[in-house]
Protein backbone atom coordinates (compact mmCIF):
# COMPACT_ATOMS: atom_id res chain seq x y z
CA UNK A 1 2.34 -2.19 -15.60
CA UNK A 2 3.42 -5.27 -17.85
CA UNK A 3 1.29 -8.11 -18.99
CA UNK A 4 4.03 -10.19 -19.21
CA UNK A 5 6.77 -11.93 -17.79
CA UNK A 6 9.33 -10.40 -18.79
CA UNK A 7 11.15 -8.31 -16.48
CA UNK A 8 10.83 -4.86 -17.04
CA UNK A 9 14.13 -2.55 -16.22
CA UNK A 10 12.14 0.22 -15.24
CA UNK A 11 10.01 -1.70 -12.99
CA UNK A 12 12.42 -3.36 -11.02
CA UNK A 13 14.93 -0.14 -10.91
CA UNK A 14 11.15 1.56 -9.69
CA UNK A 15 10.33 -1.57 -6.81
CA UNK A 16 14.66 -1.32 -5.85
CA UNK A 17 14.59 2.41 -4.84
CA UNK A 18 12.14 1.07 -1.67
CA UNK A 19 13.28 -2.41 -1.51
CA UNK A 20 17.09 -0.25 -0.39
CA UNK A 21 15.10 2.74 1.43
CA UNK A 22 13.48 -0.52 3.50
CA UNK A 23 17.26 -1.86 3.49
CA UNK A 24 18.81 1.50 5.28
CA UNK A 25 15.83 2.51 7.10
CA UNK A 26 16.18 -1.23 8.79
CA UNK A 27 19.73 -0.72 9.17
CA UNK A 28 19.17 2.82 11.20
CA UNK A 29 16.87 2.80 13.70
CA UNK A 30 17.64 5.92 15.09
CA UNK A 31 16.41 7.50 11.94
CA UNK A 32 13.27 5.63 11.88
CA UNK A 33 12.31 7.00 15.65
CA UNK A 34 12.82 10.77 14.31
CA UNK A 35 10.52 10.04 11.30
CA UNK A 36 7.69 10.19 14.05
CA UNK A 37 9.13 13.94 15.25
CA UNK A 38 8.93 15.74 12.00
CA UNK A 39 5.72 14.47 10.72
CA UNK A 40 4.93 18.00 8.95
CA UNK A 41 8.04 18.18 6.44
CA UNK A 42 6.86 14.93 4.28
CA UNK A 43 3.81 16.36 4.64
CA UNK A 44 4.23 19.80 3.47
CA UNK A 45 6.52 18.48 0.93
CA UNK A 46 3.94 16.08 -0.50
CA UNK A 47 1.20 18.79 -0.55
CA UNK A 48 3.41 21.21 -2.59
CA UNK A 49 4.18 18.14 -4.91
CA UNK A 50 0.34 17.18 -5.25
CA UNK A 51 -0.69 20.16 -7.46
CA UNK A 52 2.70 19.87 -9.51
CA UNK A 53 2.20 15.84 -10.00
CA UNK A 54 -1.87 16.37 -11.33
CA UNK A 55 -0.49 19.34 -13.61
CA UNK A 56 1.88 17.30 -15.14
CA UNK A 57 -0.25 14.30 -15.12
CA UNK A 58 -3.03 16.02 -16.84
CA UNK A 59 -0.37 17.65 -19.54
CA UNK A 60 0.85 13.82 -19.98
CA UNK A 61 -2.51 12.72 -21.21
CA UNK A 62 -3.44 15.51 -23.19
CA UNK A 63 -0.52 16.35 -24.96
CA UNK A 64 1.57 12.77 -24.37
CA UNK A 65 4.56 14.30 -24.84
CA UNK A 66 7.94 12.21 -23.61
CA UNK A 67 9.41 15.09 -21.31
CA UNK A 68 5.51 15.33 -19.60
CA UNK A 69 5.92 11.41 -18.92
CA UNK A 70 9.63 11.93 -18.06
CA UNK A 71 8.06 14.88 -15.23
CA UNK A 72 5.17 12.98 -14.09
CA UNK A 73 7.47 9.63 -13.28
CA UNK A 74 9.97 11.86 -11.55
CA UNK A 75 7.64 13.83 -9.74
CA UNK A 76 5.12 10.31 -9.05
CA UNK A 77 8.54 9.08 -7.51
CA UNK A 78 9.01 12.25 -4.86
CA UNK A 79 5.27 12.17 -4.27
CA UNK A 80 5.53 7.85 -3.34
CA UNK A 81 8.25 8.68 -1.31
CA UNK A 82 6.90 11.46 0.45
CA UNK A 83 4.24 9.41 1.38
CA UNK A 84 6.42 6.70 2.50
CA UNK A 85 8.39 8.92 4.81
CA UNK A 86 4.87 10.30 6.30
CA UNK A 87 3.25 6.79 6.83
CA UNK A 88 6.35 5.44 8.43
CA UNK A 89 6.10 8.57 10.73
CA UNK A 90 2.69 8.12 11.48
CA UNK A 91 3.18 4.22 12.98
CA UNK A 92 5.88 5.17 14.36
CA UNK A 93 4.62 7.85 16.79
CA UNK A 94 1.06 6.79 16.74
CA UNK A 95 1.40 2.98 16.22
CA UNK A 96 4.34 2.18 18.41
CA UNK A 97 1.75 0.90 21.57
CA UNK A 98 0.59 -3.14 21.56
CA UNK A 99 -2.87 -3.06 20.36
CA UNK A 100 -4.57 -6.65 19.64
CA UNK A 101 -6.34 -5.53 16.81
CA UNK A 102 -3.28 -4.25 14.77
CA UNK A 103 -1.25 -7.36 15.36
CA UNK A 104 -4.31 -9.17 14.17
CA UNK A 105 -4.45 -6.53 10.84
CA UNK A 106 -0.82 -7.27 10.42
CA UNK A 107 -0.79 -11.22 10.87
CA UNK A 108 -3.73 -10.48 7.54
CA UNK A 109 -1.17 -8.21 5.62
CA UNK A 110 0.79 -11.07 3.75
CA UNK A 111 -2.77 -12.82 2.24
CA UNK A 112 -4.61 -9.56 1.65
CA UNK A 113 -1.10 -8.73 0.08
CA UNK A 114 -1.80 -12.12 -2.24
CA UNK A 115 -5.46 -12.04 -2.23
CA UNK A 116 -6.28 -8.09 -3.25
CA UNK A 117 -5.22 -7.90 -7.19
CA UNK A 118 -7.34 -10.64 -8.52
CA UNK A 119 -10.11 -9.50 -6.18
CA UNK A 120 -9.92 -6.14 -7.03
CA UNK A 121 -9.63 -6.95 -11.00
CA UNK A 122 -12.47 -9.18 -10.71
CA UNK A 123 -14.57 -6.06 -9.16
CA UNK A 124 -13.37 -3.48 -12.08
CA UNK A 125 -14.43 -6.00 -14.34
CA UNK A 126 -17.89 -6.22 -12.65
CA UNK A 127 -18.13 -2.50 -12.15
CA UNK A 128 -16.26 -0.86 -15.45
CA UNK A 129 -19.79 -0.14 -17.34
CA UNK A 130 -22.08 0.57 -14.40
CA UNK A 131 -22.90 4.27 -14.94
CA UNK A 132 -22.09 5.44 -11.43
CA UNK A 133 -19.87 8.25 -10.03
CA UNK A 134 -16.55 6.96 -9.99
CA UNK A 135 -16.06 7.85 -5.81
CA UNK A 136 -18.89 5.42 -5.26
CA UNK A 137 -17.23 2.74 -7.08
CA UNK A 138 -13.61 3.24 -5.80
CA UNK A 139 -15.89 3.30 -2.68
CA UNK A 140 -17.22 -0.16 -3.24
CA UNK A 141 -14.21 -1.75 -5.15
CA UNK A 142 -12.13 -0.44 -1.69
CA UNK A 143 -14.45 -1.67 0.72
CA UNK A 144 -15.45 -4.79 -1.10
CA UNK A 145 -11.63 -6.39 -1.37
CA UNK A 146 -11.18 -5.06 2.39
CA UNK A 147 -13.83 -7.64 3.75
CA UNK A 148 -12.97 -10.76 1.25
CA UNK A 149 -9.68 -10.36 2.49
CA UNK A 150 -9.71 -9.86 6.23
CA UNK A 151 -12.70 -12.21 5.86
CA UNK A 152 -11.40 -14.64 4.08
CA UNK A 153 -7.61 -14.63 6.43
CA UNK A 154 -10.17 -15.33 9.47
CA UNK A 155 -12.56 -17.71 8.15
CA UNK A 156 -9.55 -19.99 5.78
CA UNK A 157 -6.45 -19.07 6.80
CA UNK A 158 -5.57 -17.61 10.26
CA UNK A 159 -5.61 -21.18 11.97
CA UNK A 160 -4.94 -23.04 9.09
CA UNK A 161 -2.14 -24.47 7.94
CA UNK A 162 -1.70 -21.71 5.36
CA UNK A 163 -2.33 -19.31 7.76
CA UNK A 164 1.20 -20.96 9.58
CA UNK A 165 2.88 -21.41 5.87
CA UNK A 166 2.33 -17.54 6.30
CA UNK A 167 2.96 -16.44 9.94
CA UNK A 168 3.88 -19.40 11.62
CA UNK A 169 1.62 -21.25 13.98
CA UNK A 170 -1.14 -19.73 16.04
CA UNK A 171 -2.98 -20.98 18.83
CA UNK A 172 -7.01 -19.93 18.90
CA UNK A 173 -7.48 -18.14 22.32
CA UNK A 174 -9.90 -20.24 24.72
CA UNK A 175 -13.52 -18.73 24.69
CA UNK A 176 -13.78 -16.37 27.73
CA UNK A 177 -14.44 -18.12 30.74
CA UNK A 178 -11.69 -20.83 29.73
């Protein structure tokens, strides 16, 4: 990832492959209802690719040879968009009913989308020299930027005016009894 401004050709050919997918996916909605049918190709197709992406990931930072990078990024790429294919599948089938609690997770997705980077820097900054096993940190870093942001949307934002800068207005429910 650049440090800079400067924009990067291979980043923004890298963020344009799923800004289109998004683009025709949107445009077909037909084809987005089937993702949720054939769940297991993506899947099976990412599995295969896992062992082939850590090979050549491992061979990349041993040996750091250009056609190792040249495999990892192409195979990184079939991997992403494996995944992609697989998640959309999953909400689709799984995530199609209303459900209060997931229109509240999405109405948090734009700030925790703003909030998480310097929240999780700040935390790999904190936790970079603490000798513990790195799951228990990704552990902590995860679970840590999880509740700052979903805490912070409900405490400063959801029914604030950022909150409606962000989603548009929204009207605290009545306490029960109302």
């Amino acid at each position: 990832t650049p440090i800079d401004f400067d924009p990067q050709p291979r980043i923004l050919v890298y963020y344009a492959v799923f800004v289109t997918l998004g683009w025709w996916l949107h445009r077909q909605p037909d084809l987005v209802e089937s993702l949720g049918r054939r769940l297991w190709i993506p899947g099976l197709v990412a599995l295969g690719l896992l062992p082939l992406l850590g090979g050549a990931v491992e061979r990349l930072t041993r040996e750091g040879q250009l056609a190792s990078r040249t495999e990892a990024l192409a195979l990184s790429g079939l991997f992403t968009g494996c995944l992609v294919v697989l998640f959309l599948g999953l909400f689709v089938r799984y995530g199609a009913k209303q459900r209060p609690w997931v229109a509240w997770i999405s109405d948090a997705s734009y700030w925790s989308y703003l909030l998480h980077l310097p929240v999780i820097v700040a935390l790999h900054v904190w936790i970079a020299d603490k000798p513990w096993p790195g799951a228990l940190k990704y552990l902590l870093v995860m679970t840590t930027t999880l509740a700052v942001c979903l805490g912070s949307y409900r405490l400063f934002v959801r029914h604030t005016w950022i909150g409606a800068a962000l989603n548009g207005r929204r009207i605290p429910r009545p306490a029960s009894g109302a």
